[in-house]
C-alpha atoms as a PDB file:
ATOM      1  CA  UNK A   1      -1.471 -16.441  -7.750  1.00  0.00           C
ATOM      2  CA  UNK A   2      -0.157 -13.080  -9.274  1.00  0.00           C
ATOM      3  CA  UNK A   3       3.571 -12.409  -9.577  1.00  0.00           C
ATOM      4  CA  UNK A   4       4.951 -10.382  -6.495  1.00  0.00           C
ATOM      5  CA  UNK A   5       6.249  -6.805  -8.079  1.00  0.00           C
ATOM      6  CA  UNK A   6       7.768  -4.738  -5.789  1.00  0.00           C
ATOM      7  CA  UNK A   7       8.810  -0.956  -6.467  1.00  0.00           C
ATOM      8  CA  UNK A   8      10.914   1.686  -5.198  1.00  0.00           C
ATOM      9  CA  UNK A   9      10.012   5.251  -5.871  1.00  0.00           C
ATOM     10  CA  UNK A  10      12.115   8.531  -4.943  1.00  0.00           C
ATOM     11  CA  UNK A  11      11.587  11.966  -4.347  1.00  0.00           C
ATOM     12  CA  UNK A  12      11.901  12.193  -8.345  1.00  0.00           C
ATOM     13  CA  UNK A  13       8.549  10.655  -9.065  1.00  0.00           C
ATOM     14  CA  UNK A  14       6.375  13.328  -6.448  1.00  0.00           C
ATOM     15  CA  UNK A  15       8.901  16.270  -8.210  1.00  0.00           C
ATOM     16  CA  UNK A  16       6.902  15.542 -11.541  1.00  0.00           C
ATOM     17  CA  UNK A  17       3.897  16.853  -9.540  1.00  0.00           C
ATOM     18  CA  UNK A  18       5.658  19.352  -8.402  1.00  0.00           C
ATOM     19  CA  UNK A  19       6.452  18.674  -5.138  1.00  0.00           C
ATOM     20  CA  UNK A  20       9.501  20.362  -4.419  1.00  0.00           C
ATOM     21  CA  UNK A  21      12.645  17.713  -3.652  1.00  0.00           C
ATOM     22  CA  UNK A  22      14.870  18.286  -0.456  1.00  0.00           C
ATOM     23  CA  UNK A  23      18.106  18.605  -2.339  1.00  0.00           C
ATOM     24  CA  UNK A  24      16.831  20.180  -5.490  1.00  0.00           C
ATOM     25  CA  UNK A  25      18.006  23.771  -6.740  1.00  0.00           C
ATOM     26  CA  UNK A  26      15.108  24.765  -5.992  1.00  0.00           C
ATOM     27  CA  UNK A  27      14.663  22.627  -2.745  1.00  0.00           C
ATOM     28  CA  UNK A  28      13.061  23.485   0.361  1.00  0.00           C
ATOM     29  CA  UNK A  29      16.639  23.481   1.785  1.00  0.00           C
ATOM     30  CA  UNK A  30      17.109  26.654   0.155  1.00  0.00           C
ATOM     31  CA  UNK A  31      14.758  28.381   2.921  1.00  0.00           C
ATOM     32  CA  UNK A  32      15.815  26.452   6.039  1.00  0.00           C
ATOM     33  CA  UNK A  33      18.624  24.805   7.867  1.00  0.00           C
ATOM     34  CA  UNK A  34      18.120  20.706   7.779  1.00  0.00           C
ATOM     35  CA  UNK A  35      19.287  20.501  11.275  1.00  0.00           C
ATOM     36  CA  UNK A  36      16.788  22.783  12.598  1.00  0.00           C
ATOM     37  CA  UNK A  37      13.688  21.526  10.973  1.00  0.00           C
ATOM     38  CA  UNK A  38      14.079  18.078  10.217  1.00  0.00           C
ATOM     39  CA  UNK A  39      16.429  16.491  13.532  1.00  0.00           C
ATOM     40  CA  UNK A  40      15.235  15.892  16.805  1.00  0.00           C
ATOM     41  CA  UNK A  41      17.465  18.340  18.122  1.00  0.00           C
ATOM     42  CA  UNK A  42      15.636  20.719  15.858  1.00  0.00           C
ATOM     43  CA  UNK A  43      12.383  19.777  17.263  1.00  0.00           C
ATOM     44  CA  UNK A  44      13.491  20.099  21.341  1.00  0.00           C
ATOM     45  CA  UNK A  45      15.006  23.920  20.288  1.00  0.00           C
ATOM     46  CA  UNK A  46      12.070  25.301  18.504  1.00  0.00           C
ATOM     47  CA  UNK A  47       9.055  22.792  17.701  1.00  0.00           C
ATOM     48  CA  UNK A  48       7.049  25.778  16.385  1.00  0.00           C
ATOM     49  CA  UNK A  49       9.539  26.130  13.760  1.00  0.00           C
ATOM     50  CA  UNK A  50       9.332  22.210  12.687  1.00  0.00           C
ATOM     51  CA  UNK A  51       5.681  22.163  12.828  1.00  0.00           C
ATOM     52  CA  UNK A  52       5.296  25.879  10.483  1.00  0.00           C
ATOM     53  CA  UNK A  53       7.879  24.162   7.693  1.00  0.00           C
ATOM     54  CA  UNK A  54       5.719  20.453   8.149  1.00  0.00           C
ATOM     55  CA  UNK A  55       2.474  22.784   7.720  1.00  0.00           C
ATOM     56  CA  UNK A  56       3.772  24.344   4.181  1.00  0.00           C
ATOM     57  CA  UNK A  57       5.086  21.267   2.932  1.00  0.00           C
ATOM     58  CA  UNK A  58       1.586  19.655   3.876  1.00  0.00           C
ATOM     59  CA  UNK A  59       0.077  22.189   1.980  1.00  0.00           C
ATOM     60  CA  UNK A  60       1.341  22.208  -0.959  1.00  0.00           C
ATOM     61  CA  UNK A  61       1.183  18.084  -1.357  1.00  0.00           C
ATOM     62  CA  UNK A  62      -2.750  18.667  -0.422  1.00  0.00           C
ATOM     63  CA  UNK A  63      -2.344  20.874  -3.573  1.00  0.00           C
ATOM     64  CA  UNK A  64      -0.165  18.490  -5.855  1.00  0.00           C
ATOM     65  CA  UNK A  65      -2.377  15.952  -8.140  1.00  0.00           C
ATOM     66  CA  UNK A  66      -0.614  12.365  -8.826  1.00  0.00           C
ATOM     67  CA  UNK A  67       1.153  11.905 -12.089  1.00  0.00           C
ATOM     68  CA  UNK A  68       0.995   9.310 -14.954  1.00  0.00           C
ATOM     69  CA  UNK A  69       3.342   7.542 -13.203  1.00  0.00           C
ATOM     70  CA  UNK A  70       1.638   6.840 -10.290  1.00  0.00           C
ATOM     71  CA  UNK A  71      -1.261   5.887 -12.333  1.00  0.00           C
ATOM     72  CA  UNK A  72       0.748   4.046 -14.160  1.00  0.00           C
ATOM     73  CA  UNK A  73       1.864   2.085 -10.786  1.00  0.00           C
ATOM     74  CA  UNK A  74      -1.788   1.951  -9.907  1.00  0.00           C
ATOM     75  CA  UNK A  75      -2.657  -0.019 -13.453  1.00  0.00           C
ATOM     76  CA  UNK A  76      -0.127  -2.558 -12.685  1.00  0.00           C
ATOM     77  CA  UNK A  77      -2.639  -4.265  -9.839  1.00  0.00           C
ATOM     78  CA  UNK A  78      -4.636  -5.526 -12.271  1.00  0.00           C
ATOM     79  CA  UNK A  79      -2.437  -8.066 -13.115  1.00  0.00           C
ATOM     80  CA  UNK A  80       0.580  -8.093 -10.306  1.00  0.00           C
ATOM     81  CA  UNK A  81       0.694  -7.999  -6.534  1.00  0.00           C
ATOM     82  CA  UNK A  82       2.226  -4.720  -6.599  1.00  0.00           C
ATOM     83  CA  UNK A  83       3.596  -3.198  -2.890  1.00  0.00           C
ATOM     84  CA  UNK A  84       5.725   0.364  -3.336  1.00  0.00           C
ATOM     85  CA  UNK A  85       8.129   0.982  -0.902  1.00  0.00           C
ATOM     86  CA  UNK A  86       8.809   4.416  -1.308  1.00  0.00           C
ATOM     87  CA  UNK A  87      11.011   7.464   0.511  1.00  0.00           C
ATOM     88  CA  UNK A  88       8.048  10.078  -0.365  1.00  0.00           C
ATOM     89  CA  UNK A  89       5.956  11.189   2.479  1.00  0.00           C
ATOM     90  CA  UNK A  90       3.445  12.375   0.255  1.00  0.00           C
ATOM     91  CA  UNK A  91      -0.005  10.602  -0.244  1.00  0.00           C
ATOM     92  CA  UNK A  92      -0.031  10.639  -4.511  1.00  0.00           C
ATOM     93  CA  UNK A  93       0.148   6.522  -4.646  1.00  0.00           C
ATOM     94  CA  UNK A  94      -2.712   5.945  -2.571  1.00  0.00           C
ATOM     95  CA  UNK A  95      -4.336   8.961  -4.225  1.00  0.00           C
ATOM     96  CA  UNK A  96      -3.639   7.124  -7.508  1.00  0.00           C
ATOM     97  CA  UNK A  97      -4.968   4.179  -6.408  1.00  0.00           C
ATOM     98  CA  UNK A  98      -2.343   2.201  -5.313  1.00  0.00           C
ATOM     99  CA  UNK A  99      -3.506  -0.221  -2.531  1.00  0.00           C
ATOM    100  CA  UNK A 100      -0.051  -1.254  -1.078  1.00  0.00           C
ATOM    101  CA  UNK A 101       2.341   1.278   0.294  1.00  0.00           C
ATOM    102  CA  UNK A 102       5.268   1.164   2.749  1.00  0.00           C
ATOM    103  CA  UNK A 103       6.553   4.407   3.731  1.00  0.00           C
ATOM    104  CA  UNK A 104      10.001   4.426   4.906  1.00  0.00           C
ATOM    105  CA  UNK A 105      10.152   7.760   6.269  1.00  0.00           C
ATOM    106  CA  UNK A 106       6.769   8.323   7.133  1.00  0.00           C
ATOM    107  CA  UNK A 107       3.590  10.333   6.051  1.00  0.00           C
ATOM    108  CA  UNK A 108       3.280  14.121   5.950  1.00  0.00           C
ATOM    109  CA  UNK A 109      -0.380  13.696   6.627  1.00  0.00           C
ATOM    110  CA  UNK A 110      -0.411  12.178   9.769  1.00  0.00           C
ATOM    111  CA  UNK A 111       0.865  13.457  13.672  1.00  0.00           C
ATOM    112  CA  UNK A 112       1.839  11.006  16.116  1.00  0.00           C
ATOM    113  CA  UNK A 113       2.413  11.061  19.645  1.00  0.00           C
ATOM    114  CA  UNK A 114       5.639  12.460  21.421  1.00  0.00           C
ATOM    115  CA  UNK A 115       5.626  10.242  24.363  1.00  0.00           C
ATOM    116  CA  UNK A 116       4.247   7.055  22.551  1.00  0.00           C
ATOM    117  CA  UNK A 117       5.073   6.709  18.803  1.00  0.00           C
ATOM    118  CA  UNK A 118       2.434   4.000  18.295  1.00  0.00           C
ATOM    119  CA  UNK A 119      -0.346   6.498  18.675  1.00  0.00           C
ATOM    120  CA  UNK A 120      -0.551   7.579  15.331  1.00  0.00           C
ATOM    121  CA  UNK A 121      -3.902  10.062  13.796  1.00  0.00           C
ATOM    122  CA  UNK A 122      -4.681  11.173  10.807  1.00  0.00           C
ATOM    123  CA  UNK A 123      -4.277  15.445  10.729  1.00  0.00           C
ATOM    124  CA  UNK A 124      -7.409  17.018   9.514  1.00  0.00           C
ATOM    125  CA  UNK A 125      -6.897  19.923   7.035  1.00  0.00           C
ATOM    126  CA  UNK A 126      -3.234  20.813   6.601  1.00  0.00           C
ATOM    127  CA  UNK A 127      -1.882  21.831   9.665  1.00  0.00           C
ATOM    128  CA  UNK A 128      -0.176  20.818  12.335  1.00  0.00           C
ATOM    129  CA  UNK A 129      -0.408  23.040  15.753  1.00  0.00           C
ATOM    130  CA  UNK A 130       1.512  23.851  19.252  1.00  0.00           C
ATOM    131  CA  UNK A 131      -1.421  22.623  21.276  1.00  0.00           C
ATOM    132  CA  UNK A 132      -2.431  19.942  19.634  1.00  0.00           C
ATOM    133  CA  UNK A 133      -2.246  17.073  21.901  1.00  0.00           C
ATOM    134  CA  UNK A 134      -2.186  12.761  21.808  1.00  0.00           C
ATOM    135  CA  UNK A 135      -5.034  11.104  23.804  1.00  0.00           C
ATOM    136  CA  UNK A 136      -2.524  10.976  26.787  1.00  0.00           C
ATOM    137  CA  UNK A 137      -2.205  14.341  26.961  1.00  0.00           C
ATOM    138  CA  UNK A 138       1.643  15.114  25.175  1.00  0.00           C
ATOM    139  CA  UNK A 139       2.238  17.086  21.574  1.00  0.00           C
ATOM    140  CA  UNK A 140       2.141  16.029  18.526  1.00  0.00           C
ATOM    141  CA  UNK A 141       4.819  15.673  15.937  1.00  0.00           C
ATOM    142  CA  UNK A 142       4.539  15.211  12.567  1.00  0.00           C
ATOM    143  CA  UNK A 143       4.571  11.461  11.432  1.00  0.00           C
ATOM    144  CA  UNK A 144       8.300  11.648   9.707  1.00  0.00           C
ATOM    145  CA  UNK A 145      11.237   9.842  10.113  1.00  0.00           C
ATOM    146  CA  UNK A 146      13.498  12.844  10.654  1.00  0.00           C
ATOM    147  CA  UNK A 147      17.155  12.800  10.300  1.00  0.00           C
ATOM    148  CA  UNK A 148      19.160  10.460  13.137  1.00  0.00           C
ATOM    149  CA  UNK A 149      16.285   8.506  13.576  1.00  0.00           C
ATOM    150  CA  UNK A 150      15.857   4.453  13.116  1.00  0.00           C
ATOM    151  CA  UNK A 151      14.218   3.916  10.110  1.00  0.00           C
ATOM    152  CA  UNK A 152      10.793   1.253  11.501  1.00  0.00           C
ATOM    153  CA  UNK A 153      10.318  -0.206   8.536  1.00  0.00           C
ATOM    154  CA  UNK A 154      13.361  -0.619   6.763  1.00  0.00           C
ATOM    155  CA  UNK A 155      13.270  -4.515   7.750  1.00  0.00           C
ATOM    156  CA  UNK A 156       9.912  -5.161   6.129  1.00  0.00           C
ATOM    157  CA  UNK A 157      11.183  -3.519   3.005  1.00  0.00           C
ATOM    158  CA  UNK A 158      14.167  -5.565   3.341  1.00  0.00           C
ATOM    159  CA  UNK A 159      11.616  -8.688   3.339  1.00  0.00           C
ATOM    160  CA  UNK A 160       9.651  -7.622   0.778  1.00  0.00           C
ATOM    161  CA  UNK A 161      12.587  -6.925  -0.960  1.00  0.00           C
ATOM    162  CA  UNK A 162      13.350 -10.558  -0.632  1.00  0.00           C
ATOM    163  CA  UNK A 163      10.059 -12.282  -1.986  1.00  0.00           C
ATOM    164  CA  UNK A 164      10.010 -10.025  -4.906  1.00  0.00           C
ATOM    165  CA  UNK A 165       9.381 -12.095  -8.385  1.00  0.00           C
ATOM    166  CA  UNK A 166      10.000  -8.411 -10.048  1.00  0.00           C
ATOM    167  CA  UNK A 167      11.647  -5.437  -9.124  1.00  0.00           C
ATOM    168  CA  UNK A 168      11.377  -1.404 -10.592  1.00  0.00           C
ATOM    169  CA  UNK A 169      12.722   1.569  -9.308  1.00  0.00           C
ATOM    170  CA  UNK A 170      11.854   4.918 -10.674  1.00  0.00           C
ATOM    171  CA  UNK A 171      12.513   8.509  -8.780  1.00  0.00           C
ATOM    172  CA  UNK A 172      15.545   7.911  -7.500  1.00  0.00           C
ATOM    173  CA  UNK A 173      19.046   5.889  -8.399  1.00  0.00           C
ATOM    174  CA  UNK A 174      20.666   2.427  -7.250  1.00  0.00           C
ATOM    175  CA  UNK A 175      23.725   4.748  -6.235  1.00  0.00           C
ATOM    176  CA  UNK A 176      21.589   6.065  -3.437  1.00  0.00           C
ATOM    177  CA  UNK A 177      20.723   4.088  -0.077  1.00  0.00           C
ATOM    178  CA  UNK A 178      18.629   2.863   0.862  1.00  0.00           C
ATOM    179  CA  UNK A 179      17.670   1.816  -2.777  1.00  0.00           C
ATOM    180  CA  UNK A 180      21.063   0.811  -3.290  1.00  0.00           C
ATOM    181  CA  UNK A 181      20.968  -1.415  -0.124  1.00  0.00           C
ATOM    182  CA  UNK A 182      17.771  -3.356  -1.094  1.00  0.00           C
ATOM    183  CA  UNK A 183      19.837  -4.564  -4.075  1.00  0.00           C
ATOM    184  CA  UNK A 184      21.532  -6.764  -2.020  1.00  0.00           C
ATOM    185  CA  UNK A 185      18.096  -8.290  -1.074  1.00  0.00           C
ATOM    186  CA  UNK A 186      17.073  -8.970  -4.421  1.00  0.00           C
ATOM    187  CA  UNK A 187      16.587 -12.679  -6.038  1.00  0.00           C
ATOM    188  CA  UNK A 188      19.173 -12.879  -8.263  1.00  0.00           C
ATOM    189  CA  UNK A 189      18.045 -13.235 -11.758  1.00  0.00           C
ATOM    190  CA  UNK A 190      14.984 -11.504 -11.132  1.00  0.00           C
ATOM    191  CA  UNK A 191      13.981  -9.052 -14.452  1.00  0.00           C
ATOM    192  CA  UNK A 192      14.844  -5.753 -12.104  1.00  0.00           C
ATOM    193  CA  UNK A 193      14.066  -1.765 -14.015  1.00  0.00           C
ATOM    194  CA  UNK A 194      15.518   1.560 -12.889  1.00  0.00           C
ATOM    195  CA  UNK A 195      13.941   4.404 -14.736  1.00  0.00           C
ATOM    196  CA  UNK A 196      16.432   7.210 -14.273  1.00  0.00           C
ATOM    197  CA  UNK A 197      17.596   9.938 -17.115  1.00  0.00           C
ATOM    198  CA  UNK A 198      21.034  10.125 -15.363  1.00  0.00           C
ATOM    199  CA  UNK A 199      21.397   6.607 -14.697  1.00  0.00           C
ATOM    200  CA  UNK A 200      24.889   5.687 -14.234  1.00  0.00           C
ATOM    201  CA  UNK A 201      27.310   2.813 -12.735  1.00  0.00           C
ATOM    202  CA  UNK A 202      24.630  -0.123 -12.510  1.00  0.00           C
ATOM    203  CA  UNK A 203      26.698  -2.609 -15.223  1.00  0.00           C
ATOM    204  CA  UNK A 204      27.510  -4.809 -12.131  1.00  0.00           C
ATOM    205  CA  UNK A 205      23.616  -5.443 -11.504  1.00  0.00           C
ATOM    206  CA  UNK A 206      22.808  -9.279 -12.880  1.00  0.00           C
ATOM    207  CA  UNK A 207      19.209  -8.583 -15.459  1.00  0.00           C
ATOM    208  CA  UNK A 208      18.949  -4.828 -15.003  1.00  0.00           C
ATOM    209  CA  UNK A 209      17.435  -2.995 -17.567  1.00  0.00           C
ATOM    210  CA  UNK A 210      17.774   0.623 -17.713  1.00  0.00           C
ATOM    211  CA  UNK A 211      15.455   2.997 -18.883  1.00  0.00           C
ATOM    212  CA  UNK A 212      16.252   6.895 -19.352  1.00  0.00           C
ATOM    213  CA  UNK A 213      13.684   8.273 -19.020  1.00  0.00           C
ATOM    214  CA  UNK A 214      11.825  10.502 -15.783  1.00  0.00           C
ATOM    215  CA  UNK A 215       9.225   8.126 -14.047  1.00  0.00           C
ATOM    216  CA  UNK A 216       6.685  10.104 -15.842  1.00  0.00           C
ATOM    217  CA  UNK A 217       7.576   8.781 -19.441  1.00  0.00           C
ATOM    218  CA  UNK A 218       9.481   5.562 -18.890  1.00  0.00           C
ATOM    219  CA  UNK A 219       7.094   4.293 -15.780  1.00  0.00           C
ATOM    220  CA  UNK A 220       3.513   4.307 -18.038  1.00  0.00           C
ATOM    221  CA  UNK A 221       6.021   2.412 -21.005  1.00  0.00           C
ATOM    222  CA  UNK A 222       7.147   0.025 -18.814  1.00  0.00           C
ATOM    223  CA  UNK A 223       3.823  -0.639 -17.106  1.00  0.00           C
ATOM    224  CA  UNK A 224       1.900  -1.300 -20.766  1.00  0.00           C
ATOM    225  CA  UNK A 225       4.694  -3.882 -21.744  1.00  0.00           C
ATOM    226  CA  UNK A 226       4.196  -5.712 -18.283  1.00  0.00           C
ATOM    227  CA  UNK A 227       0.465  -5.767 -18.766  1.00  0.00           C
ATOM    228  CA  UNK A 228       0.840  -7.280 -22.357  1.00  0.00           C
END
């Protein structure tokens, strides 16, 4: 049976594809106001708005290529059972090749319905539209967890959290939930990786090892020593 390796990737990983981050300098913050494009409030005052900032974002991941470090992720099946839990709502794992992925906040590429969130469809070409409609007849919203919103899957990462043999995070910190939360879910003395340059304030984390690097350097390092 293959060792269980989970991973946790952040918006950092997608950035090296150049996928603008939320809370970068350069962030798509910079054009719009969080509360009217990514709330639910947002969506009830102007759901043309939500859907034109869902439809550029959309486009330019359709546009974005994965990186070496999601290849690098994708290698690692070869010899591990490898599931990513990841914040991104970008498609580059699978794209990559990863066969495992739980989205926390859900995926740009898919709509689902506003009257029954189980009815979930795939959104063919890169936008969204007022109009388009569920099979029962109500609008479509994109497939995100938006801000305010219950998190679905939070307790399955929490499991998987749980049965991991190892643990890597790369894209993000363990200073930043929910990252920082699934700690607490670990195995103890589990071998556990965070590949962050700025990394900072983890001492207190039993068989850490820090890398500083961005996911694109450290993450293909890390995988070849694991597949040794």
């Amino acid at each position: 049976m293959k060792t269980k390796l989970v991973v946790f990737t952040g918006a950092g990983i997608s950035a090296e594809s150049g996928i603008k981050t939320f809370r970068g300098s350069d962030g798509l913050w910079e054009e719009y106001n969080i509360n009217d494009v990514a709330t639910p409030q947002g969506w009830e005052k102007n759901n043309a708005l939500v859907l034109d900032f869902y439809n550029k974002r959309r486009r330019q991941i359709l546009e974005a290529e994965p990186n070496k470090a999601h290849y690098a992720l994708a290698a690692l099946e070869k010899k591990y059972d490898v599931l990513i839990i990841t914040q991104n709502i970008d498609d580059l794992h699978e794209r990559a090749g990863s066969e495992n992925v739980l989205h926390l906040h859900g995926e740009i590429l898919k709509s689902r319905s506003t009257t029954d969130p189980s009815l979930i469809y795939k959104i063919k070409g890169s936008e969204l539209n007022i109009g388009d409609k569920c099979e029962r007849g109500s609008q479509l919203r994109p497939h995100i967890v938006w801000f305010g919103e219950n998190v679905p899957e939070m307790e399955n990462a929490y499991l998987c959290a749980d049965q991991s043999e190892i643990f890597i995070v790369t894209g993000t910190s363990l200073e930043v939930y929910p990252a920082a939360g699934l700690i607490n879910y670990l195995p103890r003395n589990i071998p556990k990786y965070l590949i962050d340059p700025g990394a900072v304030n983890v001492s207190g984390i039993n068989n850490l090892t820090v890398i500083k690097e961005n996911a694109g350097i450290g993450l293909p390092k890390l995988a070849d020593e694991l597949l040794k």
